[in-house]
Every structure is written in structure tokens, then in C-alpha cells.
PDB file of N, CA and C in Angstrom:
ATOM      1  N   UNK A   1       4.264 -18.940 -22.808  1.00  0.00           N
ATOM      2  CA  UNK A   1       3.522 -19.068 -21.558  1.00  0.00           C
ATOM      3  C   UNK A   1       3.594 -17.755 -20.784  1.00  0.00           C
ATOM      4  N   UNK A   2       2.231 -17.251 -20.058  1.00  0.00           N
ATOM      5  CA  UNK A   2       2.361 -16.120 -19.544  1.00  0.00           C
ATOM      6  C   UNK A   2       2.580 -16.256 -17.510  1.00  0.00           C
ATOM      7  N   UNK A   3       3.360 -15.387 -17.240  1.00  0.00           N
ATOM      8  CA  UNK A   3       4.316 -15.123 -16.125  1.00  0.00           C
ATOM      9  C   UNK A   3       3.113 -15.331 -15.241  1.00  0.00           C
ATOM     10  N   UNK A   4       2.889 -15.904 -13.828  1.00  0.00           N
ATOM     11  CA  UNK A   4       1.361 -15.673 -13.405  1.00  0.00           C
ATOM     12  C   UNK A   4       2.106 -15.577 -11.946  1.00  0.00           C
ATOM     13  N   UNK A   5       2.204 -14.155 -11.716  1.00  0.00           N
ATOM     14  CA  UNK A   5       3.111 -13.516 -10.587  1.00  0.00           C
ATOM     15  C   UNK A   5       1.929 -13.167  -9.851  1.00  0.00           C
ATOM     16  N   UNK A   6       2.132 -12.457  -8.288  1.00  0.00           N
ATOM     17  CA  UNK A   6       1.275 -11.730  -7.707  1.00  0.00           C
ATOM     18  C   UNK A   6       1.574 -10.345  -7.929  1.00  0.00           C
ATOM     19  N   UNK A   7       0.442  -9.413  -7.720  1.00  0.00           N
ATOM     20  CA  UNK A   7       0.999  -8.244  -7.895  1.00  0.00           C
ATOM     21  C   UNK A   7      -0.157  -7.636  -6.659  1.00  0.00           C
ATOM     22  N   UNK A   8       0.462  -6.263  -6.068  1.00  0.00           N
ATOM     23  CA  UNK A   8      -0.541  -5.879  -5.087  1.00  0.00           C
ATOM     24  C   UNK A   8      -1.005  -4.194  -5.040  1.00  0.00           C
ATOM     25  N   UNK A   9      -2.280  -3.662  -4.314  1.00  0.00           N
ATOM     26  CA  UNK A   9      -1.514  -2.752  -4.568  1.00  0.00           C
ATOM     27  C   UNK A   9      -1.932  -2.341  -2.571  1.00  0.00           C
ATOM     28  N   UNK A  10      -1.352  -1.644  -2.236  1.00  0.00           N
ATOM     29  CA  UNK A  10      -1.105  -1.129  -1.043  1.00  0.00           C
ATOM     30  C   UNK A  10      -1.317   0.708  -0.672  1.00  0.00           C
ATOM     31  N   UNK A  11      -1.843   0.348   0.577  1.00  0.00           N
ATOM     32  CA  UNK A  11      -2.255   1.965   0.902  1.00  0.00           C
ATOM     33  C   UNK A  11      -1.101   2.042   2.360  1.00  0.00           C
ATOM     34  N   UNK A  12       0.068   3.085   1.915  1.00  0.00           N
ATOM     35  CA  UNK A  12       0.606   3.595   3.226  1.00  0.00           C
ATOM     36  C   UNK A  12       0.381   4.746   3.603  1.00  0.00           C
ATOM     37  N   UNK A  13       0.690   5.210   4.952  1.00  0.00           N
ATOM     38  CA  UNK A  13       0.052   6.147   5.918  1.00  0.00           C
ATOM     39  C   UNK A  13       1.290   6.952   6.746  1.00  0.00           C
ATOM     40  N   UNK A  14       1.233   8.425   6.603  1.00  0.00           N
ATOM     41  CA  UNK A  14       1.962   8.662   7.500  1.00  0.00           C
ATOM     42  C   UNK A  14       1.872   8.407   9.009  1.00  0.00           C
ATOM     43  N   UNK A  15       0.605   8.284   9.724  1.00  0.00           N
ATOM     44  CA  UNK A  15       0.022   7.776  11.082  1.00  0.00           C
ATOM     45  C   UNK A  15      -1.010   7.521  10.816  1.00  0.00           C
ATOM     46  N   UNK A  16      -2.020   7.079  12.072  1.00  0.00           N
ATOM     47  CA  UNK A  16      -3.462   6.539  11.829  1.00  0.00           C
ATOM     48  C   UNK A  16      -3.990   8.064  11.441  1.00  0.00           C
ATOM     49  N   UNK A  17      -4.653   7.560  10.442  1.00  0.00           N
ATOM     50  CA  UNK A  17      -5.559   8.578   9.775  1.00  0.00           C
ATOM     51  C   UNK A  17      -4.256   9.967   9.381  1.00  0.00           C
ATOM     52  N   UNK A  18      -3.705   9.340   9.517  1.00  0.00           N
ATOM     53  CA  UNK A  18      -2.359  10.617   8.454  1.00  0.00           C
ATOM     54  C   UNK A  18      -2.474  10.579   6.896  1.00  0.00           C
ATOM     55  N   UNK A  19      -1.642  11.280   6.329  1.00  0.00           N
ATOM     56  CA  UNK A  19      -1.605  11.140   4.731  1.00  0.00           C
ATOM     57  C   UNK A  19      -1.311   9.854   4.154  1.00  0.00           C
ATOM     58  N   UNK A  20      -1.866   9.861   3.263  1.00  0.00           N
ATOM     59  CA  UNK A  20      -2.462   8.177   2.660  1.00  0.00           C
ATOM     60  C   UNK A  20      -1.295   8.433   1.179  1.00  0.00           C
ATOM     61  N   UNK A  21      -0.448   7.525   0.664  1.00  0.00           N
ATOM     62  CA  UNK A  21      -0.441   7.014  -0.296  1.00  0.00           C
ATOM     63  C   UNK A  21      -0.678   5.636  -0.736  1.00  0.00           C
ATOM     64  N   UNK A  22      -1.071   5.403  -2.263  1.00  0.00           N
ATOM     65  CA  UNK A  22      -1.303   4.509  -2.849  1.00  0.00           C
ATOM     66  C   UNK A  22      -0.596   3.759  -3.707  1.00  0.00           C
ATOM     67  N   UNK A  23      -0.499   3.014  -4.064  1.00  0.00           N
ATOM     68  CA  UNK A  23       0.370   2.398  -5.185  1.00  0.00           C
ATOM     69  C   UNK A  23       0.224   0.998  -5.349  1.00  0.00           C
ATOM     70  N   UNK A  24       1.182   0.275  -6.651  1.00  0.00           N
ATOM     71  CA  UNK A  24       1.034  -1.086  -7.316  1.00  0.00           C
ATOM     72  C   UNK A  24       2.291  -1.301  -7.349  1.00  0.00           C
ATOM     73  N   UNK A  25       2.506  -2.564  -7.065  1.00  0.00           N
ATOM     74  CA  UNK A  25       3.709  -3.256  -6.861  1.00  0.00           C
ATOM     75  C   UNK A  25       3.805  -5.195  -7.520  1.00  0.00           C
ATOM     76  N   UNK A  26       4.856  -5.386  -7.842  1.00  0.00           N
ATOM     77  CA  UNK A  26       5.093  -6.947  -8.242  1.00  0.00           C
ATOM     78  C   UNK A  26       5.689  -7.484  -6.691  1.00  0.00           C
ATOM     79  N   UNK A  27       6.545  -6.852  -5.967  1.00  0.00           N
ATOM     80  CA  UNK A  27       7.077  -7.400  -4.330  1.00  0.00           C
ATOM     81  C   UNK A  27       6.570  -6.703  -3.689  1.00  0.00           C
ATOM     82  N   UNK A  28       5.717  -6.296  -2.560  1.00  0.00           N
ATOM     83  CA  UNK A  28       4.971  -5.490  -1.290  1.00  0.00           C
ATOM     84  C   UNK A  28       6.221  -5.627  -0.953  1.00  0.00           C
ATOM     85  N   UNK A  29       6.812  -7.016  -0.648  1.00  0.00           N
ATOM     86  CA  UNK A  29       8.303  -6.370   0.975  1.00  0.00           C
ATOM     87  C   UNK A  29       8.905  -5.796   0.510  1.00  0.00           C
ATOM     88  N   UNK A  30       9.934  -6.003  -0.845  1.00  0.00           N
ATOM     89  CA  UNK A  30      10.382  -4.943  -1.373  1.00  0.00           C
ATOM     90  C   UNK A  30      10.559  -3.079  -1.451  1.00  0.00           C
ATOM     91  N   UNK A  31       9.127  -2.836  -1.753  1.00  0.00           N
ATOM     92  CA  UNK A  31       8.474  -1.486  -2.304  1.00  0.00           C
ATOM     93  C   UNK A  31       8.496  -1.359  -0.862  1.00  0.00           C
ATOM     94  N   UNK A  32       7.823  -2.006   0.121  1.00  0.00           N
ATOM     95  CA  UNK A  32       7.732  -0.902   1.426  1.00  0.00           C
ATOM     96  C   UNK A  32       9.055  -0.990   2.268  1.00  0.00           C
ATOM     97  N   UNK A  33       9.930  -1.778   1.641  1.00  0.00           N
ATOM     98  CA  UNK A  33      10.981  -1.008   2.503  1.00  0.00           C
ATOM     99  C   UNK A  33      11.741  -0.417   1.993  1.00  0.00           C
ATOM    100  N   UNK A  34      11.580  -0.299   0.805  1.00  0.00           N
ATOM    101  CA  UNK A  34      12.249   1.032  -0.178  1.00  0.00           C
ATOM    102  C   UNK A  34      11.755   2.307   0.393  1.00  0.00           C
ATOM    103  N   UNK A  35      10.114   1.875   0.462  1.00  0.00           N
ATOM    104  CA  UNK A  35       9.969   3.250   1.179  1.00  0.00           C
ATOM    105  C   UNK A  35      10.367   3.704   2.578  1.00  0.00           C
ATOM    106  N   UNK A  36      10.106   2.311   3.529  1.00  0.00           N
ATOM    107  CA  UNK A  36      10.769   2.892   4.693  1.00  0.00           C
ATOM    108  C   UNK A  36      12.441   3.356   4.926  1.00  0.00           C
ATOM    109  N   UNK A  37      13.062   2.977   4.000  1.00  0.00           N
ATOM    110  CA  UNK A  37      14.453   3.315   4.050  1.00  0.00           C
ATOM    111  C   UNK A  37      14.234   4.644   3.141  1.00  0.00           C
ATOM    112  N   UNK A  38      13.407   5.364   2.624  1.00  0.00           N
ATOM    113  CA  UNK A  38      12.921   6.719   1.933  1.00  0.00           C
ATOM    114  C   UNK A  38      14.345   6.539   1.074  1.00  0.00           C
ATOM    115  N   UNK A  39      14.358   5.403   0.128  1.00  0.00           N
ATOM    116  CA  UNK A  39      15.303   5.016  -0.830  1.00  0.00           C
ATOM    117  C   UNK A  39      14.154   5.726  -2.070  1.00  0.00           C
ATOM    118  N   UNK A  40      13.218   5.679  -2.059  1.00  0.00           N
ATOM    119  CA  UNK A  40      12.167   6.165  -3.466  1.00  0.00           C
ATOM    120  C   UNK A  40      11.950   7.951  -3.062  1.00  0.00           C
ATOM    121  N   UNK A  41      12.882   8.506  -4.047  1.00  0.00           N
ATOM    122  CA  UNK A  41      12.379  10.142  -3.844  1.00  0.00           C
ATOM    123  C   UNK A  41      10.915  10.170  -4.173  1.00  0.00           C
ATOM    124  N   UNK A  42      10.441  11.522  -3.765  1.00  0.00           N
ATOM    125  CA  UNK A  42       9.217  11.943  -4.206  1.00  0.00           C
ATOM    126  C   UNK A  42       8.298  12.000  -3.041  1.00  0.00           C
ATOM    127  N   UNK A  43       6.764  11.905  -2.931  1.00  0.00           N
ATOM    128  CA  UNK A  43       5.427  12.038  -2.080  1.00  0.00           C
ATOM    129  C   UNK A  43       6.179  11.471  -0.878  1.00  0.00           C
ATOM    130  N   UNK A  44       6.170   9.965  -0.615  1.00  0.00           N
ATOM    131  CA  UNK A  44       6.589   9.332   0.155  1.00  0.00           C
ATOM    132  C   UNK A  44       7.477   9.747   1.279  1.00  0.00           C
ATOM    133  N   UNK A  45       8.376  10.256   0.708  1.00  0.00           N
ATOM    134  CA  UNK A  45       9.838  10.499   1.152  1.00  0.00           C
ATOM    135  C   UNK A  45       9.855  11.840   1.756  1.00  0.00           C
ATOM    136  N   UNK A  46       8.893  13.000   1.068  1.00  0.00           N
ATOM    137  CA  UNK A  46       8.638  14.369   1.657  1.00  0.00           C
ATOM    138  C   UNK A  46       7.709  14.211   3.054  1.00  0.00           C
ATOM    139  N   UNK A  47       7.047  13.480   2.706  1.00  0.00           N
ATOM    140  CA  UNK A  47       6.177  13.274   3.752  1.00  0.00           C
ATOM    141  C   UNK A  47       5.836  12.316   5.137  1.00  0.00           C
ATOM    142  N   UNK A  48       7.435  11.699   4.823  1.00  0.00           N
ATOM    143  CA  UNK A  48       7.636  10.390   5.925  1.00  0.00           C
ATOM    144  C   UNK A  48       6.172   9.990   5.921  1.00  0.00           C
ATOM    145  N   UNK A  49       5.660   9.097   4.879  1.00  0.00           N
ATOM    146  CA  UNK A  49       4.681   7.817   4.846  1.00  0.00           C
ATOM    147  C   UNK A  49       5.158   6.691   4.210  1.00  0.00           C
ATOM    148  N   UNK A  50       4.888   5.712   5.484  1.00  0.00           N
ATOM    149  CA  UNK A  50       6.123   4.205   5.196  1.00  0.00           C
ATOM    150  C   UNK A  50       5.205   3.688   5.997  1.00  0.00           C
ATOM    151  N   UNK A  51       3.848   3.490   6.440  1.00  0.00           N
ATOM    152  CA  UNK A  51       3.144   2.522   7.398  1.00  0.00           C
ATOM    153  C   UNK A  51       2.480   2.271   6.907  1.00  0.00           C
ATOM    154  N   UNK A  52       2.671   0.728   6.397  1.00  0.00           N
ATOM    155  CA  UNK A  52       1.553   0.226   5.340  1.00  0.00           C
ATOM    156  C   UNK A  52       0.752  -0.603   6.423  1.00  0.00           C
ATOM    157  N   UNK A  53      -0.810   0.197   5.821  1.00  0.00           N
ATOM    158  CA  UNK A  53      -2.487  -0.326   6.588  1.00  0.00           C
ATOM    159  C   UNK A  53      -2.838  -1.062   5.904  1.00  0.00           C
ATOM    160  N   UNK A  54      -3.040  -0.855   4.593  1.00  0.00           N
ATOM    161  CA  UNK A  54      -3.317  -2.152   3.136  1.00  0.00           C
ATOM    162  C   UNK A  54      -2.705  -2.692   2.476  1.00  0.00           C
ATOM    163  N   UNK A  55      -3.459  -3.635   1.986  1.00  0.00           N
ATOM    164  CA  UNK A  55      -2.978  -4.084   0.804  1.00  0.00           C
ATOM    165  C   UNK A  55      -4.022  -4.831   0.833  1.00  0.00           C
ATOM    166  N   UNK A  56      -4.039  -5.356  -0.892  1.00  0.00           N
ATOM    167  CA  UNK A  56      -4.579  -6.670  -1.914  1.00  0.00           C
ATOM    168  C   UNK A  56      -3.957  -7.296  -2.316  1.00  0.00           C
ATOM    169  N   UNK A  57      -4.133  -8.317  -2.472  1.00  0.00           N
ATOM    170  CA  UNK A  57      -3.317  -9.365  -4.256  1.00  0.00           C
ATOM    171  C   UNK A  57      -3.571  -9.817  -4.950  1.00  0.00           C
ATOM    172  N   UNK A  58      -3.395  -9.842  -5.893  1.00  0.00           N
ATOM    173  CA  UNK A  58      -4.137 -10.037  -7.473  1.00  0.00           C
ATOM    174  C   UNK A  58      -3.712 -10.606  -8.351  1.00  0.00           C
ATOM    175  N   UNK A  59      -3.782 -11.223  -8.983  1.00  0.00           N
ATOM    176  CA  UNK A  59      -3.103 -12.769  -9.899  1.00  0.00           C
ATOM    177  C   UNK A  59      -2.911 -11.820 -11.268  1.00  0.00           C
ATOM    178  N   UNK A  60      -3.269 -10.636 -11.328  1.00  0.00           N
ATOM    179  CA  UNK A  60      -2.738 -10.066 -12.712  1.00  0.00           C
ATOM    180  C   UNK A  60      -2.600  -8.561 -12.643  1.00  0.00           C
ATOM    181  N   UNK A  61      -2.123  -7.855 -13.256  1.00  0.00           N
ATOM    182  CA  UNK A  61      -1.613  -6.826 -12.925  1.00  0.00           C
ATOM    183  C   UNK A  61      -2.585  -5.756 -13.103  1.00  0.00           C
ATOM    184  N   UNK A  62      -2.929  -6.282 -14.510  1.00  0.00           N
ATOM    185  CA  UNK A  62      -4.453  -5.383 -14.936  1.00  0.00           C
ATOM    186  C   UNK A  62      -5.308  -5.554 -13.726  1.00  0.00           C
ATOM    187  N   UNK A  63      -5.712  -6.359 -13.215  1.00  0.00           N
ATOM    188  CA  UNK A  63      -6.884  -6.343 -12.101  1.00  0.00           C
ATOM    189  C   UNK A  63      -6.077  -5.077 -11.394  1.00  0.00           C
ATOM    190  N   UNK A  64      -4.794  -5.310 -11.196  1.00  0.00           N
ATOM    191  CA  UNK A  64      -4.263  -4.405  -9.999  1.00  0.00           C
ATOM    192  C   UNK A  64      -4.046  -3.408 -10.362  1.00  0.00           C
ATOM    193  N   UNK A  65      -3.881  -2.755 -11.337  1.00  0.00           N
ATOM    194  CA  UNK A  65      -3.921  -1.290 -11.575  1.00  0.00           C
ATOM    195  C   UNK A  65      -5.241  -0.381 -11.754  1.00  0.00           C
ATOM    196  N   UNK A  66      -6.151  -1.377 -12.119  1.00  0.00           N
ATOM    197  CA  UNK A  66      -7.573  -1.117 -11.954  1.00  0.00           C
ATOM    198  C   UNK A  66      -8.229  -0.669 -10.944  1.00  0.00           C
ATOM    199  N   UNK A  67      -7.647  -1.425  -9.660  1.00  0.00           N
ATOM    200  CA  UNK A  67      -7.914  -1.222  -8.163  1.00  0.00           C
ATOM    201  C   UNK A  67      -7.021  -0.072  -7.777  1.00  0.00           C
ATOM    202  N   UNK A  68      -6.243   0.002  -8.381  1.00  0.00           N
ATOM    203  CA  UNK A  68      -5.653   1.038  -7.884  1.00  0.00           C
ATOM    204  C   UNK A  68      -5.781   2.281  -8.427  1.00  0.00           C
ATOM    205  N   UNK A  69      -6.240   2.571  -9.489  1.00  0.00           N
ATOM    206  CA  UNK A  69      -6.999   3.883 -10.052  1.00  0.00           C
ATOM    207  C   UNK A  69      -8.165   3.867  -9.261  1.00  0.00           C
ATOM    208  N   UNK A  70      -8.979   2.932  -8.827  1.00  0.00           N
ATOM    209  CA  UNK A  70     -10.454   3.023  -8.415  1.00  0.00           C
ATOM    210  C   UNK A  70     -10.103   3.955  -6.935  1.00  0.00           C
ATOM    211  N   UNK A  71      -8.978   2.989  -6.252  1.00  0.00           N
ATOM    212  CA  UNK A  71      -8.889   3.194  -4.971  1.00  0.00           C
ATOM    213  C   UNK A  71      -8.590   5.144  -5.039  1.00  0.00           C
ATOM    214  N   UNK A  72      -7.684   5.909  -6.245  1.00  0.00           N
ATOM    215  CA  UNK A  72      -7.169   6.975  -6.081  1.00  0.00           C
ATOM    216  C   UNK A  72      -8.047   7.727  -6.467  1.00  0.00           C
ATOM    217  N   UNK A  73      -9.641   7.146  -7.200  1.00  0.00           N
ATOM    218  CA  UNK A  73     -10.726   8.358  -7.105  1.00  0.00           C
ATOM    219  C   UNK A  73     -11.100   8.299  -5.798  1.00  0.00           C
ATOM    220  N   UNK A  74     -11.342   7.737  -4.734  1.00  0.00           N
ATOM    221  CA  UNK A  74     -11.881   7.267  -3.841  1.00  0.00           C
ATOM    222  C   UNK A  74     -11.735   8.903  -2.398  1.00  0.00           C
ATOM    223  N   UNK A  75     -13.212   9.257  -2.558  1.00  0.00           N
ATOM    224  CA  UNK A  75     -12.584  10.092  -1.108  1.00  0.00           C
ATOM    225  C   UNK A  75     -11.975  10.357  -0.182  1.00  0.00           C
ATOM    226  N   UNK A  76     -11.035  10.658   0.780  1.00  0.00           N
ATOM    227  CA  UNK A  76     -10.749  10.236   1.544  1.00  0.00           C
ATOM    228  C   UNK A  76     -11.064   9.415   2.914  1.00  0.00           C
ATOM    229  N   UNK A  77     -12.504   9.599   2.888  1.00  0.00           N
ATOM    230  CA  UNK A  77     -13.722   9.467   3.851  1.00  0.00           C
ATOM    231  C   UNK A  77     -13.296   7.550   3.815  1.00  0.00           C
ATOM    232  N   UNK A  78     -13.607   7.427   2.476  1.00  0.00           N
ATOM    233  CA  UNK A  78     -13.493   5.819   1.714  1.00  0.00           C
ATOM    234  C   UNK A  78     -12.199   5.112   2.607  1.00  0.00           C
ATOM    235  N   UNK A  79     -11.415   5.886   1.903  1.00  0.00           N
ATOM    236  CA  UNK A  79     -10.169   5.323   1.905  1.00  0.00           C
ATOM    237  C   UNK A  79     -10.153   4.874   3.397  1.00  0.00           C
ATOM    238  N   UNK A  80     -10.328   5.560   4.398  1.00  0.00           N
ATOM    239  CA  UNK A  80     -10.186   5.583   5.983  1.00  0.00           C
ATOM    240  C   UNK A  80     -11.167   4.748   6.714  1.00  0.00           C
ATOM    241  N   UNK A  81     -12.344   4.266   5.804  1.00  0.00           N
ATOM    242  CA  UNK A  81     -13.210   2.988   6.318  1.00  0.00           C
ATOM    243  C   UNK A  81     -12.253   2.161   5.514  1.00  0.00           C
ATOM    244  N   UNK A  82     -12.362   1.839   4.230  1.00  0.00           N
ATOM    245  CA  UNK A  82     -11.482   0.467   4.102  1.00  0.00           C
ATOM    246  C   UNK A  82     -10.096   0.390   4.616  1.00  0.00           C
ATOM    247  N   UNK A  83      -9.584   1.147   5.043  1.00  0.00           N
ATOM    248  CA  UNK A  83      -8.138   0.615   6.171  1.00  0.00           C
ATOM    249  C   UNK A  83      -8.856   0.505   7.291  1.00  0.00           C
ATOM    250  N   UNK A  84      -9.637   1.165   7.964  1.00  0.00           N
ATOM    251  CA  UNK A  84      -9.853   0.677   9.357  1.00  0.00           C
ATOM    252  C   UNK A  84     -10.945  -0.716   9.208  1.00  0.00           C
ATOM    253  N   UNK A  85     -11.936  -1.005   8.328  1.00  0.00           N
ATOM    254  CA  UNK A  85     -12.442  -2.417   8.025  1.00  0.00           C
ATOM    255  C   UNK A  85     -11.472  -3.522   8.173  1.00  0.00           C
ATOM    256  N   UNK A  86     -10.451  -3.169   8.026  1.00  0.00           N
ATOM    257  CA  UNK A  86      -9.483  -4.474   8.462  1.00  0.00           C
ATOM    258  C   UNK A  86      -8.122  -3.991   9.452  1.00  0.00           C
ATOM    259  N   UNK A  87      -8.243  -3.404   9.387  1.00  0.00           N
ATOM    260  CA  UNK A  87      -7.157  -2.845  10.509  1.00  0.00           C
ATOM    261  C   UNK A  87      -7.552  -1.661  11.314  1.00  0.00           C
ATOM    262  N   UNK A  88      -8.145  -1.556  12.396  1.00  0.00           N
ATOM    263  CA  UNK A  88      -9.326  -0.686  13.628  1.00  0.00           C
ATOM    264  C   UNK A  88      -7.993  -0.301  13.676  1.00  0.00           C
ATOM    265  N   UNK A  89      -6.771  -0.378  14.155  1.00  0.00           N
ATOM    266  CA  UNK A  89      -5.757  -0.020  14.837  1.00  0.00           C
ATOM    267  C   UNK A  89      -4.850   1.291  14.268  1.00  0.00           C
ATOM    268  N   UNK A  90      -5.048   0.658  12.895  1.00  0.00           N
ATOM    269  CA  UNK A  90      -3.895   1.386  12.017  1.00  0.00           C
ATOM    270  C   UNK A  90      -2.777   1.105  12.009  1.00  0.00           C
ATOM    271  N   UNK A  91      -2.290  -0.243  12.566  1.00  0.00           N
ATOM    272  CA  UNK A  91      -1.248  -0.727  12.535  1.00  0.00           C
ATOM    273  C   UNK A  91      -0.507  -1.209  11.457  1.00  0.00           C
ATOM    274  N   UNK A  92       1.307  -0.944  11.786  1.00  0.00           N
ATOM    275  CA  UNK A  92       2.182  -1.048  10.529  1.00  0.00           C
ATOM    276  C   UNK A  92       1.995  -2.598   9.935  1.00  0.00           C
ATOM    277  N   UNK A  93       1.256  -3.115   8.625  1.00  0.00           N
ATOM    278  CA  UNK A  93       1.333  -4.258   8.358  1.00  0.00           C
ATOM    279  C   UNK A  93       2.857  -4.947   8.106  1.00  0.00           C
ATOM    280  N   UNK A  94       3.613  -4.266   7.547  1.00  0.00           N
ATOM    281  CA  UNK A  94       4.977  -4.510   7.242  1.00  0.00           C
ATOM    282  C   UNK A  94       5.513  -5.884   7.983  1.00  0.00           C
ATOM    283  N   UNK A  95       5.645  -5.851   9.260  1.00  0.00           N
ATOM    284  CA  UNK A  95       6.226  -7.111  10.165  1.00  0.00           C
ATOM    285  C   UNK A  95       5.100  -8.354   9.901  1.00  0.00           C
ATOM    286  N   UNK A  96       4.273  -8.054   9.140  1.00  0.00           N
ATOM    287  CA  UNK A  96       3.324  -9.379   9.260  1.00  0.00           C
ATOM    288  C   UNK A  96       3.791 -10.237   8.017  1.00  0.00           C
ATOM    289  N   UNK A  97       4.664  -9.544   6.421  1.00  0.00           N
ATOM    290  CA  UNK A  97       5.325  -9.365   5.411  1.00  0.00           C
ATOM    291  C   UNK A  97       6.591 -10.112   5.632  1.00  0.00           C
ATOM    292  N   UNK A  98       7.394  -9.482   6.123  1.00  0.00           N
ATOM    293  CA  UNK A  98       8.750 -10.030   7.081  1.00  0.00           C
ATOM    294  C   UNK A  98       9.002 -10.014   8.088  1.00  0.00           C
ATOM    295  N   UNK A  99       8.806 -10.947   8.950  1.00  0.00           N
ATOM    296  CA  UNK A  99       8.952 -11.365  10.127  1.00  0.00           C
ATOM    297  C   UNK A  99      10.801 -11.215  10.530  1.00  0.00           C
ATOM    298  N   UNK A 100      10.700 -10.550  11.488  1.00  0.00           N
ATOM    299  CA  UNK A 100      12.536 -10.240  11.615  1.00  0.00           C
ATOM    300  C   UNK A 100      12.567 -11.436  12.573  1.00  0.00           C
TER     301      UNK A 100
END
């Protein structure tokens, strides 16, 4: 029998309209507070971006890595209408994830 997990993938931001990374994940709360604790060396971590504007979820992983190559040809122009299409603000989604 095959595993039928969520998987997502998420766009974080150093500020509104700051540097954008992308990525795919099996836990969102997890991964973004790895990143906000800049526990994951690399892009992230050089660049203090930990404010996640997006995300999706996707019942298989393939869908989600798919979206997430699509999303990393994507201009930047793109990228900055579909975060503000659902979030005008640019606000950190994170607390909506885990509620403290």
C-alpha cells in the first residue's frame, strides 16, 4: 500500500517583496522553523529568509515537485503576483501553521 502523505511546496521571503526562496517539503511546520531557527545552512540562512507568504498541498509528491520546478522558472514579476494574490500584506504565514 502506498503512503498518501501531504507534501507542500512553499515560497519564503526575506520581507515583502524581499528575496524569495522556494522549496518542497513532507512537514511545512517543520522545514520553516528549521529555517527560522537558520538550523538549514545555505541560501536561507545567508540571507535571513524565514517568512513564509506561500504555500500549496498536494496529495503526492510528484505533483509537488512539479510545482515547484514550474514555480523556479517563474520570473520574478510571477512569483510577486502569486504571493500577493493571496496574501496583499506579505504576511508571515507561519503562526497560521502553529498557533503558539
Amino acid at each position: 500500500m502506498r503512503h498518501l502523505g501531504k507534501y507542500y511546496i512553499y515560497i519564503l521571503a526575506s520581507k515583502r517583496n524581499g528575496t524569495l526562496y522556494i522549496g518542497v517539503t513532507n512537514d511545512l511546520v517543520r522545514i520553516i522553523y528549521e529555517h527560522k531557527q537558520k538550523l538549514i545552512d545555505g541560501f536561507t540562512k545567508k540571507y535571513n529568509v524565514h517568512q513564509l507568504v506561500h504555500y500549496e498541498e498536494y496529495g503526492n509528491i510528484r505533483d509537488a515537485i512539479t510545482r515547484e520546478k514550474q514555480l523556479k522558472k517563474w520570473n520574478r514579476q510571477w512569483k510577486l503576483k502569486l504571493i500577493e494574490s493571496e496574501n496583499p500584506l506579505g504576511r508571515d504565514l507561519y503562526s497560521e501553521l502553529n498557533p503558539i
